[in-house]
Protein backbone atom coordinates (compact mmCIF):
# COMPACT_ATOMS: atom_id res chain seq x y z
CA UNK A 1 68.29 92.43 90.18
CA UNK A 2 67.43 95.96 89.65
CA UNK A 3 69.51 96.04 86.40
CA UNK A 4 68.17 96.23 82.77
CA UNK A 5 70.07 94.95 79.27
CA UNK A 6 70.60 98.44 78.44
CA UNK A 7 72.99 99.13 81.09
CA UNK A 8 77.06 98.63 80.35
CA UNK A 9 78.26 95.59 81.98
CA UNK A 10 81.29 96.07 84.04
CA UNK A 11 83.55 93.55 85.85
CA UNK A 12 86.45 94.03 88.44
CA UNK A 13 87.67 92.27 91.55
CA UNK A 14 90.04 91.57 93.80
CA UNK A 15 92.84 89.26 95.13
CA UNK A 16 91.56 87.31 98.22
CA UNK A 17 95.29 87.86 100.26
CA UNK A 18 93.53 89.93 102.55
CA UNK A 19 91.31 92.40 104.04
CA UNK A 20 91.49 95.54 101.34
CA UNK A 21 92.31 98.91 102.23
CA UNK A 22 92.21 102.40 101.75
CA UNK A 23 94.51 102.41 98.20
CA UNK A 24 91.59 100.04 97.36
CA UNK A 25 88.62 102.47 98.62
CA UNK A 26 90.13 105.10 96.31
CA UNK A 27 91.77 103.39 93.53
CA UNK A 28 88.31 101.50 92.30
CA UNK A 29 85.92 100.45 95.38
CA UNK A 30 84.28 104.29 95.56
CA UNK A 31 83.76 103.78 91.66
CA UNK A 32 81.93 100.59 92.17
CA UNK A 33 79.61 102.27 94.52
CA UNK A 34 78.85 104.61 91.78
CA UNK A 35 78.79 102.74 88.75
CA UNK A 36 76.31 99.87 90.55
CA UNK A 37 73.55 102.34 89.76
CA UNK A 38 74.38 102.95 85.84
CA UNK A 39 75.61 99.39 85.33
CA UNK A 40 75.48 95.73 85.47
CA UNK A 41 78.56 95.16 87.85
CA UNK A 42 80.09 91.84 88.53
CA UNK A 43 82.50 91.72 91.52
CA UNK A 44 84.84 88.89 91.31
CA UNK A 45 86.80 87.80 94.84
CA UNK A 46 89.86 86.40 92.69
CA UNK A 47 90.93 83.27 94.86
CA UNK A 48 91.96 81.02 92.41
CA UNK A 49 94.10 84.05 90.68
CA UNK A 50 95.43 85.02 94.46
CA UNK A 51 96.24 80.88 94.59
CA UNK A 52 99.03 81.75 91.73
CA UNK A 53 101.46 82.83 94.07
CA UNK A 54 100.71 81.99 97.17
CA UNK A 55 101.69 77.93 96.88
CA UNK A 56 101.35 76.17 100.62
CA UNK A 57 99.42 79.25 101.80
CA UNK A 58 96.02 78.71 100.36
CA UNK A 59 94.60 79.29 104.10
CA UNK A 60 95.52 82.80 103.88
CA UNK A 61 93.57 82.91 100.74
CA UNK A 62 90.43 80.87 101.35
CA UNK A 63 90.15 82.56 105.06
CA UNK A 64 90.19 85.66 103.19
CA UNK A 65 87.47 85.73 100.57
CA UNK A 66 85.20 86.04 103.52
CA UNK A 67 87.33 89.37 104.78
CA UNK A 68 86.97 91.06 101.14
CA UNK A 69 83.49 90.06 100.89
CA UNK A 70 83.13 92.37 103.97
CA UNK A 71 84.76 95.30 102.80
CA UNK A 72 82.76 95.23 99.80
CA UNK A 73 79.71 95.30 101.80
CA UNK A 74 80.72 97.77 104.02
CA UNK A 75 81.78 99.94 101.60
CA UNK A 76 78.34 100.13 100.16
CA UNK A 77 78.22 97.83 97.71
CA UNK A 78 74.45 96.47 97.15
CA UNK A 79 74.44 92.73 96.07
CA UNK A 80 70.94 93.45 94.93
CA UNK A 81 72.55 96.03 92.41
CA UNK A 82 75.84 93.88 91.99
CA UNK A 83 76.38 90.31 91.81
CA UNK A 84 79.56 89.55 94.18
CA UNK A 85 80.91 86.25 93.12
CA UNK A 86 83.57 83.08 94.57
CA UNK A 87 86.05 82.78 90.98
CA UNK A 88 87.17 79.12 92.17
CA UNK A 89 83.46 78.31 92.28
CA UNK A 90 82.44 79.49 88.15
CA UNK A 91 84.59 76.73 86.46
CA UNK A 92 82.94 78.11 82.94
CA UNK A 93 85.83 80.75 83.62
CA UNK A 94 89.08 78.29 83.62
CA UNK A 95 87.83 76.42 80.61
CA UNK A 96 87.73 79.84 78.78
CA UNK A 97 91.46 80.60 80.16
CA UNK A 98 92.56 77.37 78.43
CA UNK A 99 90.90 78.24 75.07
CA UNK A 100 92.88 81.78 75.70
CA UNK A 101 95.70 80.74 76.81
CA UNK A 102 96.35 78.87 73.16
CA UNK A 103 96.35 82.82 71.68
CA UNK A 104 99.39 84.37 73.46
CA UNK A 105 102.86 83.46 73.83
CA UNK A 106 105.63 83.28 76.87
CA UNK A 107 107.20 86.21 75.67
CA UNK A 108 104.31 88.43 75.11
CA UNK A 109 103.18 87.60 78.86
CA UNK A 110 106.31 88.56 80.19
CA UNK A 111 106.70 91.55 78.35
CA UNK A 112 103.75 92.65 79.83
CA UNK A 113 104.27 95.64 82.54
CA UNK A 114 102.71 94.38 84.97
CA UNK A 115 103.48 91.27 85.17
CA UNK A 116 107.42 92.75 84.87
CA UNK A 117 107.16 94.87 87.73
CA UNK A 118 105.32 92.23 89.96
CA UNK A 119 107.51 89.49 89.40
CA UNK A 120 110.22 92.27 90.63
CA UNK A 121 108.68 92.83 94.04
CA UNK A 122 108.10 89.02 94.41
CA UNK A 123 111.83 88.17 94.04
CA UNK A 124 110.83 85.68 91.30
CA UNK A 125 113.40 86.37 88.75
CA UNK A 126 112.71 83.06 86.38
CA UNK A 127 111.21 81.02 89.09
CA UNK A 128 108.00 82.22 87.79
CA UNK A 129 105.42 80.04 88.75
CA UNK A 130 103.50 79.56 85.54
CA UNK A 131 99.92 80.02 86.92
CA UNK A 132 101.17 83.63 87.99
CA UNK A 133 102.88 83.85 84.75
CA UNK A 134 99.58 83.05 82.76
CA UNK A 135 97.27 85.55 85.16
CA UNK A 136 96.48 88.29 82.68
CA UNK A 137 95.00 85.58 80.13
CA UNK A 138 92.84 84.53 83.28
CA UNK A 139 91.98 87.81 84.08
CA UNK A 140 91.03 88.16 80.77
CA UNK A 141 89.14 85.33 80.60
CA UNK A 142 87.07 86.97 83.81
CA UNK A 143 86.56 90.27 82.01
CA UNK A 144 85.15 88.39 78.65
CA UNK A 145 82.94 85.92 80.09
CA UNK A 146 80.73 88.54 81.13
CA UNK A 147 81.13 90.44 78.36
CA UNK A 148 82.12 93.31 80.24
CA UNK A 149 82.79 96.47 78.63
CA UNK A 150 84.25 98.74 81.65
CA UNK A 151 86.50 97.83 83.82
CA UNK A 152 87.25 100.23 87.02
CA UNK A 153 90.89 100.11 87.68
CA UNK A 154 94.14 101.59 89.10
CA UNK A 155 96.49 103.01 86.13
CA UNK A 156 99.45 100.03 87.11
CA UNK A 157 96.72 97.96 85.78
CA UNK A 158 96.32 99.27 82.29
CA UNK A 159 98.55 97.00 80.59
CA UNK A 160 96.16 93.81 81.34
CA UNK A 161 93.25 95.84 79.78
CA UNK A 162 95.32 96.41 76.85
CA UNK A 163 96.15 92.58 76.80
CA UNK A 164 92.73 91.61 77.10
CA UNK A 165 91.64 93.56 74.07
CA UNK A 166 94.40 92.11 72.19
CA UNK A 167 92.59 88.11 72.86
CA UNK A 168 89.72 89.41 72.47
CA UNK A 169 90.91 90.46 69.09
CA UNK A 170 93.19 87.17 67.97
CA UNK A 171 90.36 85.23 69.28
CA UNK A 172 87.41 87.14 66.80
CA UNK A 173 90.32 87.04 64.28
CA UNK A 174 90.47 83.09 64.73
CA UNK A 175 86.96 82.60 64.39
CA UNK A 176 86.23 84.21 62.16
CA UNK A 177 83.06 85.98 63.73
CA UNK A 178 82.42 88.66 66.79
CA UNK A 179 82.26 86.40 69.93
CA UNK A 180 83.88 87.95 72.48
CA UNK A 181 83.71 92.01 73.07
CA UNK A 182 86.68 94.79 74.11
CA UNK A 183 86.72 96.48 77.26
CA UNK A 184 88.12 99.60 78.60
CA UNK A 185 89.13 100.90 81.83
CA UNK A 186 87.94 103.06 83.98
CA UNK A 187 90.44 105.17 86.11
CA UNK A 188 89.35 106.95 89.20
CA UNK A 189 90.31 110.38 89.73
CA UNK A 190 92.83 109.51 91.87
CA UNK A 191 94.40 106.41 90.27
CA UNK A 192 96.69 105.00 93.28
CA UNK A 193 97.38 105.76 96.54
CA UNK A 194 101.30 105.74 98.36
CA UNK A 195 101.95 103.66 100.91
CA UNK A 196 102.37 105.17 104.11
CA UNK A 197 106.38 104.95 103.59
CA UNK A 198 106.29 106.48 100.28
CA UNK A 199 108.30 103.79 99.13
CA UNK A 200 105.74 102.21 96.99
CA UNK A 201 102.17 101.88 96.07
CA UNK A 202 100.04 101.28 99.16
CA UNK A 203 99.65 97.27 99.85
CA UNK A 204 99.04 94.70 101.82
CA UNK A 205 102.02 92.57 101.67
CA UNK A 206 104.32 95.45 102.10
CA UNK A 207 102.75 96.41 105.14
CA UNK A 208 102.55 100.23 104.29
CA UNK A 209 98.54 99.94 103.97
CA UNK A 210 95.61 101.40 106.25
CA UNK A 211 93.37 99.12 106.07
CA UNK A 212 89.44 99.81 105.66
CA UNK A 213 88.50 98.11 109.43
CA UNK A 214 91.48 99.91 110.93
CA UNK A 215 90.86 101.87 114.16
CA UNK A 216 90.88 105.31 115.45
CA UNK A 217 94.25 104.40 117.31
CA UNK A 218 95.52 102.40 114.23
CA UNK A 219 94.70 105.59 111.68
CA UNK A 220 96.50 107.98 113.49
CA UNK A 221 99.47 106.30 114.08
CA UNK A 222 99.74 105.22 110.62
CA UNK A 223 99.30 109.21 109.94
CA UNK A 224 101.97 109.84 112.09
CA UNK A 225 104.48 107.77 110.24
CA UNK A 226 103.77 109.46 106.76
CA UNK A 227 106.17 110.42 104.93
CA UNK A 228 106.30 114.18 104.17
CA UNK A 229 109.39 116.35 103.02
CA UNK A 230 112.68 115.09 104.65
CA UNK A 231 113.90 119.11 104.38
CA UNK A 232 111.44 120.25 105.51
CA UNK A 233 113.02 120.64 109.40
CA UNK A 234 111.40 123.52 110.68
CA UNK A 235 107.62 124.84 110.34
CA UNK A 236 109.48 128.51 108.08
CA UNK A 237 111.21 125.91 105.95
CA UNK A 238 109.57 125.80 102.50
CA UNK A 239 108.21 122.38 101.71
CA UNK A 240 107.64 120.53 99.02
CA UNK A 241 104.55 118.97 98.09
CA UNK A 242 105.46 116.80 94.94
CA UNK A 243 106.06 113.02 96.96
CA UNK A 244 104.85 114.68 100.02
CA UNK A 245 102.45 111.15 101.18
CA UNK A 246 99.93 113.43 103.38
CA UNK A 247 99.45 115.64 100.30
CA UNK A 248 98.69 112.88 97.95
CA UNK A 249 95.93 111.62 100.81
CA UNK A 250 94.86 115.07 100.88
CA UNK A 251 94.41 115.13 97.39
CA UNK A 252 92.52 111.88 97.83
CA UNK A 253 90.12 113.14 100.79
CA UNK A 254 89.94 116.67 101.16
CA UNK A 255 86.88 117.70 99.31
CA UNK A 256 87.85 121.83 99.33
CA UNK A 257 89.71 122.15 96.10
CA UNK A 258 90.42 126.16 97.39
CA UNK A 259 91.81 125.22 100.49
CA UNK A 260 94.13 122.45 99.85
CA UNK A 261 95.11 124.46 97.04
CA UNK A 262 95.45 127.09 99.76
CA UNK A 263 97.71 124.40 101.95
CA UNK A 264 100.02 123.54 99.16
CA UNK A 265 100.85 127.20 98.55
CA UNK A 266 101.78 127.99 102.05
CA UNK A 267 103.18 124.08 102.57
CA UNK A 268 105.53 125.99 99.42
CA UNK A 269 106.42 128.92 100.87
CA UNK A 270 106.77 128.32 104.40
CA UNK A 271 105.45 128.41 107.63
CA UNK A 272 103.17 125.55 107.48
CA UNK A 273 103.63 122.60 109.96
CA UNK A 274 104.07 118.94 109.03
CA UNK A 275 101.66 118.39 112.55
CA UNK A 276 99.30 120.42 111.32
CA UNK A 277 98.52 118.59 107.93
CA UNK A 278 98.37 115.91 109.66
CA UNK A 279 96.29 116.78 111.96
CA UNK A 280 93.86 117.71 109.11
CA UNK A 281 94.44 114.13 107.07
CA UNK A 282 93.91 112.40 110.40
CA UNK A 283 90.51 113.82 110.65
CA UNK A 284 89.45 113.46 107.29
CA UNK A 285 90.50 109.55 107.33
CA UNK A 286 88.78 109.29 110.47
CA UNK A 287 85.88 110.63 109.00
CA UNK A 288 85.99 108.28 106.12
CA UNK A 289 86.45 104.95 107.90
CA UNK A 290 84.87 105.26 110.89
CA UNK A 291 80.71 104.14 109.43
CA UNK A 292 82.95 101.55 106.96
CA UNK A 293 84.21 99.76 110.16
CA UNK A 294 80.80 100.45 111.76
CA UNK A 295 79.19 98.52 108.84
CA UNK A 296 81.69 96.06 108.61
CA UNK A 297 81.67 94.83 112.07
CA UNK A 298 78.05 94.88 112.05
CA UNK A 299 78.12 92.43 109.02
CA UNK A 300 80.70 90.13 110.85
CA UNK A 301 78.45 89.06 113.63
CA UNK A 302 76.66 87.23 110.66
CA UNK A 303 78.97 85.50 107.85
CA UNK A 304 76.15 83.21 107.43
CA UNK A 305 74.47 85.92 105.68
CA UNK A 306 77.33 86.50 103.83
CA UNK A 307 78.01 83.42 102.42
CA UNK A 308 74.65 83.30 101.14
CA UNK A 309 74.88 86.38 99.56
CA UNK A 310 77.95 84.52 97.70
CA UNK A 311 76.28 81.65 96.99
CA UNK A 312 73.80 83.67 95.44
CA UNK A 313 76.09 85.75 93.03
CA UNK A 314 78.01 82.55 92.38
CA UNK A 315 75.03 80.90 91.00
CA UNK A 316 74.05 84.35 88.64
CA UNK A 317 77.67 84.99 87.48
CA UNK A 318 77.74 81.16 86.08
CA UNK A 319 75.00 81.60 84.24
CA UNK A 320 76.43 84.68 82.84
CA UNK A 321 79.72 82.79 82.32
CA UNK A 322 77.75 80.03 80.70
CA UNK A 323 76.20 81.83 78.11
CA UNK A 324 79.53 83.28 76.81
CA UNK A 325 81.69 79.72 77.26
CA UNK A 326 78.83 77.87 75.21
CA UNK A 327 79.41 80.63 72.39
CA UNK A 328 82.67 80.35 72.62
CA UNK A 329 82.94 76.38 72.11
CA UNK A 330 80.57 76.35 68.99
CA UNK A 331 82.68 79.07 67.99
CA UNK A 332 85.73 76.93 68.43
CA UNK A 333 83.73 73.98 66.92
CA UNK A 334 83.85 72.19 70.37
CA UNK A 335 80.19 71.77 70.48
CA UNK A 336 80.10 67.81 69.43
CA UNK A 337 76.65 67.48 71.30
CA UNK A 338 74.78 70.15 69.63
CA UNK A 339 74.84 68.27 66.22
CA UNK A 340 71.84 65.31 66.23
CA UNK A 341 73.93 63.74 63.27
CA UNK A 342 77.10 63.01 65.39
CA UNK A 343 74.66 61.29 68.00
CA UNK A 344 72.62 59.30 65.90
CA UNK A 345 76.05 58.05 64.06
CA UNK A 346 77.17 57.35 67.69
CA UNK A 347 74.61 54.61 68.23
C-alpha cells in the first residue's frame, strides 16, 4: 500500500442492494477519490448490514457486492491506495458488535434519527427486525475496528456518527482505559442529492435514482422527468429555484459558480425555460458518467480480477480488524489464553 501511519484512517461503505448511483457519486464516492491520497481509507461493501432487511432476498444482496465493487472502481477508486473489503467475510467485526451491543439500549436505538425515519419508509412500524434495529451498533463496530477517525458521509447519516462516539465513549468508560477512538464525519459540499421526483432523497429502492452505469438514453430521460417549479407554466413566468430538482443537480455539477448564479437570477425573474436548464444538466450529467460507464464496463468483462482485488482487501482489513478485536478482549478480560498460569492450571 502506498499509505504511511501518519495518515488519518478513514472508513465508509455501502449497502450491497444494488448498483450505486449518482446521490452516491456526490454524497461521499467523489470524497473517497480525494481523501485516498491523504488517508488510509477502508471501503466496506456492507452485505451482512444490507442482509438486515432484506430476509428471503439475500440473492439481491450477494449478486450485488460484485455491482458496487464496480462502481467503486470505476469511479476511481485505487485498491492500491484503498483497501475495498467483503463485511460478511471479517468476522473480527460481528464479535466486536456483540461486545457493543451490551452498551446501548432498545430505546436509545430507536430514538435514533435515522433509524426513525428508515423504519418509516420501510413500513416497519414495530415489526422491526432486530438485526436492522441493532445496525448503528454494527456500523459502529465497522468504524472502530479500524480505528477510523473520518468518516465521509451524507448529513441523514450524522446521527450514527454521533452514536458511534457515544460506544466508543461507554465502552473507554467501562474499561477503564482508551481502547477504542472517536470519529467524525466528513460532509461533502453537497450533502444529498433529490431524487428525480423530488419526493425524497435520491435511492435505489424508490426508483427515483440515476444510476452511475446509466446510458445516454437512460440520463436524459431521467432529466426529462425532473421535477422543476409546478408554476412555473410559461418560459416569462418567474420561477422558483428553492426545491427546483434540476437546480439542486446544477448546484451539484455545474462548476461556474457566476453563471448558475447567473441562471438562478433569471430562472427568478423570468424568461428562462425549464427545456433549457435541462438541456444544460443533461449535458453536464452526460459529461460526468459517460468515462464512469466506460470504466465500468471495461472492468466487467473481468470479475475475476475483481474478486481478487476483494480477496485481497478482505485479507488486509482482518488484520486491521484483528488488531483492534484482540485489544478489545484483553480489555474486556476475555483473553483466557494469553495468561500461561490459566494453562498450566488447565493440565
Amino acid at each position: 500500500m502506498t499509505t504511511t501511519s501518519a495518515k488519518p484512517i478513514v472508513l465508509t461503505g455501502d449497502r450491497t442492494t444494488g448498483p450505486l448511483h449518482l446521490g452516491h457519486y456526490v454524497g461521499s464516492l467523489r470524497s473517497r477519490v480525494q481523501l485516498q491520497d491523504q488517508a488510509q481509507q477502508f471501503l466496506l461493501l456492507a452485505d451482512a448490514q444490507a442482509m438486515t432487511d432484506n430476509a428471503g432476498k439475500h440473492q439481491k444482496v450477494t449478486e450485488n457486492v460484485i455491482e458496487v465493487a464496480l462502481d467503486y472502481l470505476a469511479v476511481g477508486i485505487d485498491p492500491a491506495k484503498s483497501t475495498i473489503f467483503i463485511q460478511s467475510q471479517v468476522p473480527e467485526l460481528a464479535e466486536l458488535s456483540q461486545y457493543l451491543m451490551n452498551l446501548v439500549t432498545v430505546s436509545r436505538l430507536e430514538r435514533n434519527p435515522t433509524i426513525k425515519d428508515e423504519i418509516r419508509q420501510r413500513g416497519f412500524e414495530r415489526d422491526i427486525p432486530a438485526g436492522f434495529l441493532a445496525y448503528p451498533v454494527s456500523q459502529a463496530a465497522d468504524i472502530t475496528a479500524f480505528r477510523a477517525r473520518l468518516v465521509p458521509v451524507g448529513d441523514d447519516q450524522l446521527p450514527m456518527i454521533e452514536q458511534t462516539n457515544e460506544l466508543v465513549r461507554r465502552f473507554n468508560s467501562t474499561v477503564g482505559q482508551d481502547v477504542l477512538v472517536e470519529c467524525e464525519a466528513v460532509l461533502s459540499c453537497v450533502t444529498r442529492l433529490p431524487g428525480i421526483d423530488g419526493k425524497a432523497k435520491m435511492s435505489k429502492s424508490l426508483g427515483n435514482a440515476i444510476a452511475l452505469g446509466a446510458s445516454e438514453d437512460e440520463i436524459r430521460k431521467a432529466v426529462n422527468l425532473m421535477y422543476t417549479d409546478p408554476n412555473h407554466l410559461r418560459v416569462d413566468d418567474p420561477g422558483q429555484v428553492e426545491g427546483n430538482v434540476v437546480f439542486a443537480f446544477l448546484d451539484a455539477f455545474e462548476t461556474d459558480v457566476a453563471k448558475l448564479d447567473a441562471l438562478k437570477a433569471h430562472y427568478r425573474r423570468g424568461g428562462l425555460g425549464d427545456t433549457v436548464l435541462k438541456r444544460l444538466l443533461n449535458e453536464h450529467l452526460q459529461e460526468a458518467i459517460r468515462p464512469i460507464r466506460a470504466e465500468r464496463e471495461r472492468l466487467a468483462t473481468d470479475r475475476g480480477e475483481v474478486l481478487r482485488i476483494l480477496r485481497v482487501g478482505t485479507e488486509r482489513a482482518r488484520d486491521a480488524a484483528a488488531r483492534t478485536l484482540s485489544a478489545v478482549k484483553r480489555a474486556l478480560g476475555l483473553n483466557y489464553f494469553d495468561h500461561t498460569e490459566l494453562a498450566s492450571g488447565a493440565r
